[in-house]
Protein backbone atom coordinates (compact mmCIF):
# COMPACT_ATOMS: atom_id res chain seq x y z
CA UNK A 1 0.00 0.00 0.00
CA UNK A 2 1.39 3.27 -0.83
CA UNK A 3 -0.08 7.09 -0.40
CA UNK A 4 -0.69 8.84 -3.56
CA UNK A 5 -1.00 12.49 -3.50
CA UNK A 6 -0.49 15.03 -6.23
CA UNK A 7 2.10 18.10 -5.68
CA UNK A 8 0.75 21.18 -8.04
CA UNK A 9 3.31 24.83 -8.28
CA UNK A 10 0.38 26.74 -8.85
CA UNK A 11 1.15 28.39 -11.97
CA UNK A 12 -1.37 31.05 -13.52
CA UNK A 13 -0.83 33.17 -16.39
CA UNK A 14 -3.16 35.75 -17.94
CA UNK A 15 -2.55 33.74 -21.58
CA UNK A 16 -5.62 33.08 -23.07
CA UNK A 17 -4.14 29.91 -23.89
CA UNK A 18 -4.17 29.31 -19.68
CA UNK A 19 -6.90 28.17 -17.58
CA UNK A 20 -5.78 29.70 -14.40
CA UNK A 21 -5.22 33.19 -15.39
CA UNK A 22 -5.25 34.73 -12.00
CA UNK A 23 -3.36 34.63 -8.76
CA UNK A 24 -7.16 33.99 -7.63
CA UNK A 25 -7.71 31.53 -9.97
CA UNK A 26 -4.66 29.24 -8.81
CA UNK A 27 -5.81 29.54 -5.14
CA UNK A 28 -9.43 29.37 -5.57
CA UNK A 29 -8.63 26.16 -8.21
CA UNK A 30 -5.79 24.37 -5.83
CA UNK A 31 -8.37 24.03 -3.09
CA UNK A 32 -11.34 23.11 -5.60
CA UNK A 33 -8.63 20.15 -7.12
CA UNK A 34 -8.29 19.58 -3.28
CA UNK A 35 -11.73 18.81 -2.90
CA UNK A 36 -12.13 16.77 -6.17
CA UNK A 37 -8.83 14.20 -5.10
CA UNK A 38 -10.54 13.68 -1.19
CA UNK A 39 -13.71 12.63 -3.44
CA UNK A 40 -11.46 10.55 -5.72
CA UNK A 41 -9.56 8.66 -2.67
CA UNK A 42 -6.46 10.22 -3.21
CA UNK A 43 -4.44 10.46 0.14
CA UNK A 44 -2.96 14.01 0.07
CA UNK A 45 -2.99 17.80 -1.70
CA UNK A 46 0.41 19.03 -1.75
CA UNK A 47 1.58 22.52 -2.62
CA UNK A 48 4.68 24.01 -3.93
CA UNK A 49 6.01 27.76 -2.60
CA UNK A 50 7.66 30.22 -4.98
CA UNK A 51 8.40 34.20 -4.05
CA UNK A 52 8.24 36.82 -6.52
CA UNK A 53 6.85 34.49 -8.93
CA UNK A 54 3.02 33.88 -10.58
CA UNK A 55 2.65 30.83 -8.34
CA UNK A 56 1.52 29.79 -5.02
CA UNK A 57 3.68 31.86 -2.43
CA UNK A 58 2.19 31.84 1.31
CA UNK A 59 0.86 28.48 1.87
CA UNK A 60 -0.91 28.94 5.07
CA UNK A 61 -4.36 30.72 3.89
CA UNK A 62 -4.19 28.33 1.01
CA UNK A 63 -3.94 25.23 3.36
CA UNK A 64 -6.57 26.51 6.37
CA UNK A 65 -9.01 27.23 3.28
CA UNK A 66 -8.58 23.39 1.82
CA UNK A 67 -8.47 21.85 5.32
CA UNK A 68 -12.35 24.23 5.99
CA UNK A 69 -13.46 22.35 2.57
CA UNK A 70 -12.10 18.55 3.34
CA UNK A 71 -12.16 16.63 6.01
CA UNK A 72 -10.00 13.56 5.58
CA UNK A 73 -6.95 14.28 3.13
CA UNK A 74 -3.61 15.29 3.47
CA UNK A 75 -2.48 18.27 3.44
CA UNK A 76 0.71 19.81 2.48
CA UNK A 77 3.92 21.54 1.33
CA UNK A 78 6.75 20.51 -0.90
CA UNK A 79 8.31 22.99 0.07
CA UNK A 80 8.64 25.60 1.84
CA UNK A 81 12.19 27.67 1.47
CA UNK A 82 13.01 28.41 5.07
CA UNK A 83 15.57 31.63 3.95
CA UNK A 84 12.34 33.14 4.08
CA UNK A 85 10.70 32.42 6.87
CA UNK A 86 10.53 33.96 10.60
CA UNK A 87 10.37 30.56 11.88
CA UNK A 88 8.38 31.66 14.93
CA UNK A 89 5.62 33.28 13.32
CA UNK A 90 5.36 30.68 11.05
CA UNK A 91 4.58 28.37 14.11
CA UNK A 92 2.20 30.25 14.49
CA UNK A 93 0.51 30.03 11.16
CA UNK A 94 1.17 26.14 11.23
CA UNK A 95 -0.45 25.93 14.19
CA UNK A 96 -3.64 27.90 13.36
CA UNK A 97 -3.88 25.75 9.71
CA UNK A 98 -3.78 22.66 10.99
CA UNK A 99 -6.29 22.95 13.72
CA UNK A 100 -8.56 24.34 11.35
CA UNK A 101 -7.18 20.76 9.20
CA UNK A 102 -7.76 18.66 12.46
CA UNK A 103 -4.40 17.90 12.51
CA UNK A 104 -3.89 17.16 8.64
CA UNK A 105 -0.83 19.43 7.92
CA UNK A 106 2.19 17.48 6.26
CA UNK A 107 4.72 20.40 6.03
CA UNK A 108 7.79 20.05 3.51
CA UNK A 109 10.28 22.72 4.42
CA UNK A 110 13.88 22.77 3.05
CA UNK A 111 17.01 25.43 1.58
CA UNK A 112 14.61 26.41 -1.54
CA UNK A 113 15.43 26.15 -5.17
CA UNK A 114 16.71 29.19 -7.13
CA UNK A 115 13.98 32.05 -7.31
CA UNK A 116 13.02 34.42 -9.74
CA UNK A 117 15.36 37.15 -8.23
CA UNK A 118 18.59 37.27 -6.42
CA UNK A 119 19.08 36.63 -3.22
CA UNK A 120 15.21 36.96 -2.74
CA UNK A 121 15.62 36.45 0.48
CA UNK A 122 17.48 39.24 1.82
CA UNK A 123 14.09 41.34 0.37
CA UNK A 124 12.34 39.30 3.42
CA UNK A 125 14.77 40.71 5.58
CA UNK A 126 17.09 38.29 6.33
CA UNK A 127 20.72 37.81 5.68
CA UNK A 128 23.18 35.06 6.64
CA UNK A 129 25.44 35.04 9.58
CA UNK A 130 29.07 36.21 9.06
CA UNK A 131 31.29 33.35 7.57
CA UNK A 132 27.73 31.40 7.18
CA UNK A 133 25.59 30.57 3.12
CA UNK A 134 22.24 31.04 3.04
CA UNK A 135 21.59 27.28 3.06
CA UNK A 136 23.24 27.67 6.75
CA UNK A 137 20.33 29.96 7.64
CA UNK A 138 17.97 28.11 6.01
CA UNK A 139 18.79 25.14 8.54
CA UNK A 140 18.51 27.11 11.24
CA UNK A 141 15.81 28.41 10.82
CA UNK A 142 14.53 24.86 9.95
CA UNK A 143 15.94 24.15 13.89
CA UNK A 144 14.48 27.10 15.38
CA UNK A 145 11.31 26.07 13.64
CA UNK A 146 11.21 23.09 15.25
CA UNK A 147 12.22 23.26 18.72
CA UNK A 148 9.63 26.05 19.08
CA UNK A 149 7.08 23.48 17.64
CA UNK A 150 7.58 21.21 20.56
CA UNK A 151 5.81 23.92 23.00
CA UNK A 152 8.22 23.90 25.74
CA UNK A 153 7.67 27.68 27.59
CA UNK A 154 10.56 30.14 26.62
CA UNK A 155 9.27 33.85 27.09
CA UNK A 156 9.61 35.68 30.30
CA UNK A 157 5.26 36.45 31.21
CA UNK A 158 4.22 40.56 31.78
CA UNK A 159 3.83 41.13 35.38
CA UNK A 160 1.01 42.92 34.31
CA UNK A 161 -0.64 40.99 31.67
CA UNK A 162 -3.54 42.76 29.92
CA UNK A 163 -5.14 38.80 30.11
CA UNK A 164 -4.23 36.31 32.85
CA UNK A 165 -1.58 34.11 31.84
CA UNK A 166 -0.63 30.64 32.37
CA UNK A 167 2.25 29.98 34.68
CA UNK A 168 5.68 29.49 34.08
CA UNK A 169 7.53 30.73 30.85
CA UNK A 170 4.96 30.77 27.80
CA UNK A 171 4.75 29.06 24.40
CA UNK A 172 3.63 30.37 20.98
CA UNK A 173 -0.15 30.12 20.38
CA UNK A 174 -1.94 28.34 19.37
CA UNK A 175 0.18 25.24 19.07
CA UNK A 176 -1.30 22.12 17.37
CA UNK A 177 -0.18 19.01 19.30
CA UNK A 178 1.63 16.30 16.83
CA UNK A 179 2.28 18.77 14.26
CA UNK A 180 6.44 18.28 15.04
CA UNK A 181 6.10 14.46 13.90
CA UNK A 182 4.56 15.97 10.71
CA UNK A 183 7.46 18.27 9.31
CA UNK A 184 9.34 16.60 6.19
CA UNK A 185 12.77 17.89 4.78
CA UNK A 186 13.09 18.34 1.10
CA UNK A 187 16.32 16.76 0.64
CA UNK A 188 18.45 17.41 -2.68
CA UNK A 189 21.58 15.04 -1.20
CA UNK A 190 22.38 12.21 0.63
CA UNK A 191 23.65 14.41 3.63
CA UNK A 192 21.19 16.68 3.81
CA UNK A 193 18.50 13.49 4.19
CA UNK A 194 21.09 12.32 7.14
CA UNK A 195 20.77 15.30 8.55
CA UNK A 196 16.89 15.81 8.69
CA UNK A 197 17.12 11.70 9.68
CA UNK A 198 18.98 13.08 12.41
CA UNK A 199 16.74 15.98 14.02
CA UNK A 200 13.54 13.74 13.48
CA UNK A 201 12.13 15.38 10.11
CA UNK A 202 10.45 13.07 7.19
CA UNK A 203 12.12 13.09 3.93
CA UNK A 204 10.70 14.37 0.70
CA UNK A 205 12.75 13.90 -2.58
CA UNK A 206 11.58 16.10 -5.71
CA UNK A 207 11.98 15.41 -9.07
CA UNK A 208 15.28 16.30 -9.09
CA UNK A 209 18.49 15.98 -6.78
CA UNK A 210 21.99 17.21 -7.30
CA UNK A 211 24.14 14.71 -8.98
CA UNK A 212 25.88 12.50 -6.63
CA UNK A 213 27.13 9.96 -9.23
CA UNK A 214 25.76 10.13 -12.48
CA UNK A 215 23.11 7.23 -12.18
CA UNK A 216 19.46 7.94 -12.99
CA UNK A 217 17.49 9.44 -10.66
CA UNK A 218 15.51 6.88 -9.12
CA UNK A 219 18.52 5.02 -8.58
CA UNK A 220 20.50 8.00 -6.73
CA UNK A 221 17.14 8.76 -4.68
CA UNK A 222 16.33 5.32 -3.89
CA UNK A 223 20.49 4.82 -2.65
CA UNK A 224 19.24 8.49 -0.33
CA UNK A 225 16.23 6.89 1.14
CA UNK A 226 18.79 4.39 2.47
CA UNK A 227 20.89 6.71 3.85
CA UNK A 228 18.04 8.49 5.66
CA UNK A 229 16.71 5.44 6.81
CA UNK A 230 20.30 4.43 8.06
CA UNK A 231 20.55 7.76 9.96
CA UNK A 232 17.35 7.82 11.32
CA UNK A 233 17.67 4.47 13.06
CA UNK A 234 20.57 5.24 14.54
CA UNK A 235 19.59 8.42 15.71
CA UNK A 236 17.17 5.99 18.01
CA UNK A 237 13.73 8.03 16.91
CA UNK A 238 10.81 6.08 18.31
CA UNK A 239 8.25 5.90 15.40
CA UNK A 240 8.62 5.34 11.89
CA UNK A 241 9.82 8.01 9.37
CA UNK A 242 7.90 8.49 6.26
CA UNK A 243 9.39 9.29 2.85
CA UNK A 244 7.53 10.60 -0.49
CA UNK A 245 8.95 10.89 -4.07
CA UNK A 246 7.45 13.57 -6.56
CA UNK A 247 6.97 11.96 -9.88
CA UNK A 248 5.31 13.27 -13.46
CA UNK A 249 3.32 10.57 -14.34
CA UNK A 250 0.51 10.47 -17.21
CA UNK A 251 -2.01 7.54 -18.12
CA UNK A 252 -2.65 7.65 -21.49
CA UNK A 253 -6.41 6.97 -21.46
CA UNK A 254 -7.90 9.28 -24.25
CA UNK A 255 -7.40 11.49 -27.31
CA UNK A 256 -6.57 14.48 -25.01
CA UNK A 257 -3.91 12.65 -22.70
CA UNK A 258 -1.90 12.04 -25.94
CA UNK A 259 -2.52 15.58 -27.45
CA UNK A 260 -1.01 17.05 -24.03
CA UNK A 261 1.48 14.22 -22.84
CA UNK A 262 2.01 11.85 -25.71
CA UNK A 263 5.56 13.40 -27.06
CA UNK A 264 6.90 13.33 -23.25
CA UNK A 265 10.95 12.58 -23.31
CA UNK A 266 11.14 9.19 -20.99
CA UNK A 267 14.61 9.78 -20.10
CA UNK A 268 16.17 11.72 -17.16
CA UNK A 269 18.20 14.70 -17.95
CA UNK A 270 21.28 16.10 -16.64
CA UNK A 271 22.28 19.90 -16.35
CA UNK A 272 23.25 22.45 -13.92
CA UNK A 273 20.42 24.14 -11.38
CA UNK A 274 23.17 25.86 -9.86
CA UNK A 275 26.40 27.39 -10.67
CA UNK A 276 29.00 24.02 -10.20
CA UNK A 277 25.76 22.02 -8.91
CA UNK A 278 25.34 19.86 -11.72
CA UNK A 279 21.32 17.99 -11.19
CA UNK A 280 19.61 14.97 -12.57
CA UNK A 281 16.12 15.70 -13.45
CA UNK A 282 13.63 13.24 -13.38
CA UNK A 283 11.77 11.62 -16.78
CA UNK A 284 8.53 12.13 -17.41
CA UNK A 285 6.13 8.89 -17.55
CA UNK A 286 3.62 9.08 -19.95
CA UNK A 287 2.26 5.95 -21.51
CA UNK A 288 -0.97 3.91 -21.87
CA UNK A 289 -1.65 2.31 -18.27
CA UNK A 290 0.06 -1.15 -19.26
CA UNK A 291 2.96 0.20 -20.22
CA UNK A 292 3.14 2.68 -17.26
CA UNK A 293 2.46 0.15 -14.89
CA UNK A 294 6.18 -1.65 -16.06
CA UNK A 295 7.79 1.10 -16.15
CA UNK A 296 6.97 2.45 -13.12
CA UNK A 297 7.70 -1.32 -11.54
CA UNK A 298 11.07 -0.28 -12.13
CA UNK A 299 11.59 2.67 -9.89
CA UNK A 300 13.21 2.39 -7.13
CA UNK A 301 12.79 5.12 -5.58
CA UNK A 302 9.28 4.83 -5.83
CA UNK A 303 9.58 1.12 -4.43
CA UNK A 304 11.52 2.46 -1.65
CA UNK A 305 8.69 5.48 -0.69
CA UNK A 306 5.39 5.05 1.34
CA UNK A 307 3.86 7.90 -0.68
CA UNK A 308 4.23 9.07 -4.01
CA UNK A 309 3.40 12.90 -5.20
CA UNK A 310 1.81 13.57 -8.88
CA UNK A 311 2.81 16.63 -10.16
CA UNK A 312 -0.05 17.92 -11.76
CA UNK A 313 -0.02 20.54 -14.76
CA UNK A 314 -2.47 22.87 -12.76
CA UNK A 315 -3.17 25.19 -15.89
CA UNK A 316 -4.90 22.58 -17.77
CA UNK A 317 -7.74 23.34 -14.90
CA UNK A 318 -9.55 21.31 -12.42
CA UNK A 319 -11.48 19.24 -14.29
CA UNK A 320 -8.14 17.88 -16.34
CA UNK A 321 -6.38 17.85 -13.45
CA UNK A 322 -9.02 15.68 -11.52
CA UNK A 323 -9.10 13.08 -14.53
CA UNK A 324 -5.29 13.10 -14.14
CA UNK A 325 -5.55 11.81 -10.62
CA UNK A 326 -8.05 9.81 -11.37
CA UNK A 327 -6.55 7.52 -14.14
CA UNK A 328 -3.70 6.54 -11.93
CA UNK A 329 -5.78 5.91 -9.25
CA UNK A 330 -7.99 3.83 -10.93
CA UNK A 331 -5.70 2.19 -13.94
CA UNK A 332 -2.08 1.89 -12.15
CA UNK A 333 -2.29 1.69 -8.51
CA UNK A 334 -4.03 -1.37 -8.41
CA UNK A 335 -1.93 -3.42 -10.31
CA UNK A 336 1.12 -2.18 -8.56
CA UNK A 337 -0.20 -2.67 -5.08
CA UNK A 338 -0.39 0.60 -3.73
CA UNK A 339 -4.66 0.23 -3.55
């Protein structure tokens, strides 16, 4: 049995060629596909954050809206780039979207790809230590994050509170209770996953990671996955970690599935993300449901992962996006187990 959720970015564009047009449209649609995958029997709605970019970009009204208008999936971010974030308000707004969810937030946080602008962050107001990258702040804000999410007191109490106060030191409000267990780490190397093993994060792993070898990607994520697993056991965690995969992945089922999706390359690529950070980036699977079913047999990654992310093409609009879902569902989970 595996979870199957779909990851969308959240594109719009005013193109008339676009059917999310809007920043509305792509917030008003995400929780409307939302809806439509709960209905299907799809296990989670994930999200993807961009700044300065026509895409989703503050997750938190977009997830307490989807979790008012579901009631049993997942849902979640993959991810959010911590050089952003003021870690303790954004306990905050965790805590506030998942009780509203009922305690269905599955939070990917992580360093962030590169944005539309340079240093993007510093715009946010916040620049690295001295002698310290911006991936160093982005951990630590990823640790500040969490050790405030565990609700242990840590602020000296008024005197003279305007409201009585509990005693002892005080904790951000509201706090959601099991929400720590439910933070993943979007992991683009093996070390990186050790590391989030290590301070008790899940693991995601996109559809692409930096090159650590020059085998395809499902090989080099599935050989991660290890590695977290590895590090996670020794760190002596007591429950079980989780770890998702993002995948593009089309059933060809009709004319209009091979119009969009039926001159996909089906090989990874390999190419620089980075300055001197040379990536693999994942194939695309598109195929009739037979075929996809052997191909995706082969992944190991996938194999290795208790949930698996679509990525959907959210500008093709909710109704496309729903039939999307619902083809693997319904044609290629079955036959590989995971319903």
């Amino acid at each position: 049995m595996k979870k199957i959720g779909f990851l969308s970015f959240g594109h719009w564009s005013p193109s008339p060629q676009s059917g999310t047009r809007s920043a509305a449209d792509a917030l008003l649609q995400s929780i409307d596909i939302a809806v439509a995958a709960e209905e299907l029997g799809a296990d989670g709605a994930y999200f993807r954050v961009h700044h300065f970019a026509r895409q989703l970009a503050s997750p938190f009204p977009l997830l307490a809206a989807a979790g008012a208008r579901t009631r049993r999936i997942e849902l979640g971010t993959a991810v959010i780039d911590m050089r952003y974030e003021n870690p303790l308000y954004m306990v905050e707004d965790a805590g506030a979207a998942d009780l509203i969810a009922g305690g269905r937030l599955q939070l990917g946080i992580s360093r962030g790809s590169p944005e539309q602008v340079i240093d993007g962050w510093r715009y946010f107001g916040y620049v690295p230590e001295e002698g310290k990258s911006d991936a160093d702040m982005a951990r630590r804000h990823a640790e500040v994050f969490l050790e405030v999410l565990r609700g242990h007191g840590f602020a000296q109490p008024n005197p003279r509170p305007m409201f009585p106060n509990p005693p002892g030191l005080l904790r951000l409000e509201p706090l959601s209770e099991g929400l720590r267990d439910r933070i993943w780490w979007g992991a683009a190397t093996n070390a990186t996953a050790e590391w989030a093993a290590k301070l008790g994060m899940n693991l995601q792993s996109s559809t692409l990671k930096f090159d650590e070898g020059g085998k395809p990607l499902h090989i080099q994520q599935a050989e991660q996955i290890r590695a977290f697993r590895k590090a996670w056991a020794e760190a002596g965690h007591s429950r079980e970690p989780r770890v998702s995969v993002s995948r593009s992945i089309f059933a060809l089922v009709n004319d209009m599935d091979r119009a969009y999706f039926g001159g996909s390359e089906d090989e990874d690529h390999f190419g620089y993300i980075e300055p001197e950070k040379r990536a693999v980036f994942g194939r695309t699977y598109a195929a009739e449901p037979d075929v996809l079913i052997e191909q995706l047999r082969a992944d190991e990654a996938i194999a290795e992962a208790d949930t698996l992310l679509l990525t959907v093409p959210n500008q093709l609009g909710v109704a496309y996006n729903t039939h999307v879902i619902e083809a693997i569902l319904k044609f290629v989970a079955p036959a590989l187990g995971w319903r």
